[in-house]
Protein backbone atom coordinates (compact mmCIF):
# COMPACT_ATOMS: atom_id res chain seq x y z
CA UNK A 1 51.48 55.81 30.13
CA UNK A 2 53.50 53.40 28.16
CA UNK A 3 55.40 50.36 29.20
CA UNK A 4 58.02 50.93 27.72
CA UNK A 5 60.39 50.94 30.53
CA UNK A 6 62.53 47.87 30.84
CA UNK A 7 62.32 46.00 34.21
CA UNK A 8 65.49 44.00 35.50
CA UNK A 9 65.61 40.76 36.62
CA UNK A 10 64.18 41.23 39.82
CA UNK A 11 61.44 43.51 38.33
CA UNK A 12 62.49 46.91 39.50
CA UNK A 13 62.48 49.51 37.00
CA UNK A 14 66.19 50.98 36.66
CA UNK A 15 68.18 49.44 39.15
CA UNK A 16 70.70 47.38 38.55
CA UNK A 17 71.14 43.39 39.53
CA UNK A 18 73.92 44.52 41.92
CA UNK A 19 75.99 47.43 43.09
CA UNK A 20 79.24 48.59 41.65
CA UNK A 21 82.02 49.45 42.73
CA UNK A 22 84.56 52.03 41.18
CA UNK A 23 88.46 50.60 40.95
CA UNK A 24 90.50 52.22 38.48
CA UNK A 25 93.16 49.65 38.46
CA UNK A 26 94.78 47.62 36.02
CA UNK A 27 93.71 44.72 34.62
CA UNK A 28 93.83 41.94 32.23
CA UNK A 29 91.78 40.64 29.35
CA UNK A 30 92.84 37.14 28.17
CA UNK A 31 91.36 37.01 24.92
CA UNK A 32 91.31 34.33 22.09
CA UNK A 33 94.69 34.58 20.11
CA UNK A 34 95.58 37.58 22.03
CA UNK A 35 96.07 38.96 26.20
CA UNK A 36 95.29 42.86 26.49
CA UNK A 37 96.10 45.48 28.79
CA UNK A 38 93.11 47.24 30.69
CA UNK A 39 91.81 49.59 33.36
CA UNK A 40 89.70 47.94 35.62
CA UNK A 41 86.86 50.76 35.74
CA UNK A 42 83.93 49.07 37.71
CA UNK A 43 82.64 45.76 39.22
CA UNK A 44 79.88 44.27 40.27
CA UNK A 45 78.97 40.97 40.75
CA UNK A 46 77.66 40.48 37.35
CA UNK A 47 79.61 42.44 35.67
CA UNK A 48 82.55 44.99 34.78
CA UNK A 49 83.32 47.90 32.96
CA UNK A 50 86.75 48.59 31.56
CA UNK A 51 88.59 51.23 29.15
CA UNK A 52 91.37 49.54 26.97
CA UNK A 53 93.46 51.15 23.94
CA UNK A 54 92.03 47.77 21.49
CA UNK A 55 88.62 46.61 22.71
CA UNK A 56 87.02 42.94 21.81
CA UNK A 57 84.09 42.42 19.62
CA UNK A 58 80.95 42.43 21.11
CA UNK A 59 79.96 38.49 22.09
CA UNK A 60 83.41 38.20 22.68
CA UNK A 61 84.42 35.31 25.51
CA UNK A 62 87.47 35.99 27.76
CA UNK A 63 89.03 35.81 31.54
CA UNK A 64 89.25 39.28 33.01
CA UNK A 65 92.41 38.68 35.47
CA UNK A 66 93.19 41.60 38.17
CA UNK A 67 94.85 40.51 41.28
CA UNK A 68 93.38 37.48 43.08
CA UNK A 69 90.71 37.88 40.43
CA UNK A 70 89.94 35.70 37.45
CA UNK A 71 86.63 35.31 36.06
CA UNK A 72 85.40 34.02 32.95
CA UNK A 73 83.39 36.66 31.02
CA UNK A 74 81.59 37.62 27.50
CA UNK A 75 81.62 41.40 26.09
CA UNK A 76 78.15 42.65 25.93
CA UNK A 77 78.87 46.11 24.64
CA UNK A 78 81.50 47.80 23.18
CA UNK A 79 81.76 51.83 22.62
CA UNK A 80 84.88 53.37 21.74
CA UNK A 81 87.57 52.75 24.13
CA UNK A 82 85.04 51.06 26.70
CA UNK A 83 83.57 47.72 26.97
CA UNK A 84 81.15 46.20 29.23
CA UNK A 85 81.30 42.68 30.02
CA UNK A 86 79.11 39.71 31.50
CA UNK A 87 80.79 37.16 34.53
CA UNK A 88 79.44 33.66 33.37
CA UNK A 89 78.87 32.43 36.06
CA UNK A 90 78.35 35.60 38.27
CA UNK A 91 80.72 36.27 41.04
CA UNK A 92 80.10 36.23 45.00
CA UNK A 93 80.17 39.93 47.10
CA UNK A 94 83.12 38.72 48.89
CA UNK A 95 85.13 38.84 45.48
CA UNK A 96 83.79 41.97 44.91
CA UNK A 97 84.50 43.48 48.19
CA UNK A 98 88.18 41.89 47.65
CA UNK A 99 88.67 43.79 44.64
CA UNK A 100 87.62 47.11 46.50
CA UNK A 101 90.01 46.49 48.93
CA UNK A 102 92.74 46.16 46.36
CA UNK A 103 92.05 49.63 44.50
CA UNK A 104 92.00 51.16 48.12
CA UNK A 105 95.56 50.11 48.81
CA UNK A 106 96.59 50.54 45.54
CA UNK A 107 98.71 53.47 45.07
CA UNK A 108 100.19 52.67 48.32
CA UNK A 109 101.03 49.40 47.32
CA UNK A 110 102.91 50.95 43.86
CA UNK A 111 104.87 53.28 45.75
CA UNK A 112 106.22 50.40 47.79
CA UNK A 113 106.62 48.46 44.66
CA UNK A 114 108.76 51.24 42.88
CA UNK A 115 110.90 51.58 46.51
CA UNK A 116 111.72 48.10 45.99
CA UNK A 117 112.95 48.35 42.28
CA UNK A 118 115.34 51.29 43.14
CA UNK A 119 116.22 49.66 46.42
CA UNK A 120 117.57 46.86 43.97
CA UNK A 121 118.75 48.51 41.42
CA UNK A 122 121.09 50.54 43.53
CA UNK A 123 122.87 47.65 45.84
CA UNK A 124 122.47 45.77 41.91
CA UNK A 125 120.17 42.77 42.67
CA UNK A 126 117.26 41.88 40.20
CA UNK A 127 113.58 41.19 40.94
CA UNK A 128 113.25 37.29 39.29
């Protein structure tokens, strides 16, 4: 049999250093000489997954902003549209269970968003 098979840091073969959770919400990338859009596609506590139309360089450093969220971060890996990245230092569960929250009450929390836009546009007030 051959060893082959990469262990993680805790020495389980397979399994990642923490859960993820699936978001689908958007996001921010604050890059080096430029800030770019994102989908928020995953999240654990050390690290993210998210889909972009421009993706970084690998080794990349950056702040991934979403929300109450912002966490320093390199890109690890970059394919396509998709890029994995690294929190440096890693973030707590409670951050992670905060973000959850967020992507469950998102759509709900657009449509009120868009309500309030038309409210305003129709009696003419602006959002400032």
């Amino acid at each position: 049999m051959s060893d082959a098979t990469p262990l993680d840091h805790t020495g389980q073969i397979g399994r990642r250093a923490s859960a993820r959770v699936r978001l689908g919400i958007p996001a921010k990338l604050l890059l080096l000489g430029r800030n770019a859009r994102c989908l928020l596609d995953n999240l654990s506590c050390h690290g993210a997954l998210l889909t972009m139309d421009e993706p970084p360089r690998s080794g990349d450093s950056a702040v991934l902003q979403c929300e109450e969220l912002e966490a320093f971060c390199a890109v690890t890996r970059v394919e396509g549209r998709t890029c994995a990245v690294q929190f440096l230092p890693a973030l707590d569960q409670q951050n992670v269970s905060g973000m959850r929250s967020v992507a469950d009450h998102y759509a709900e929390h657009m449509r009120e968003e868009i309500e309030d836009h038309a409210r305003n546009w129709v009696v003419g007030t602006r959002n400032l």
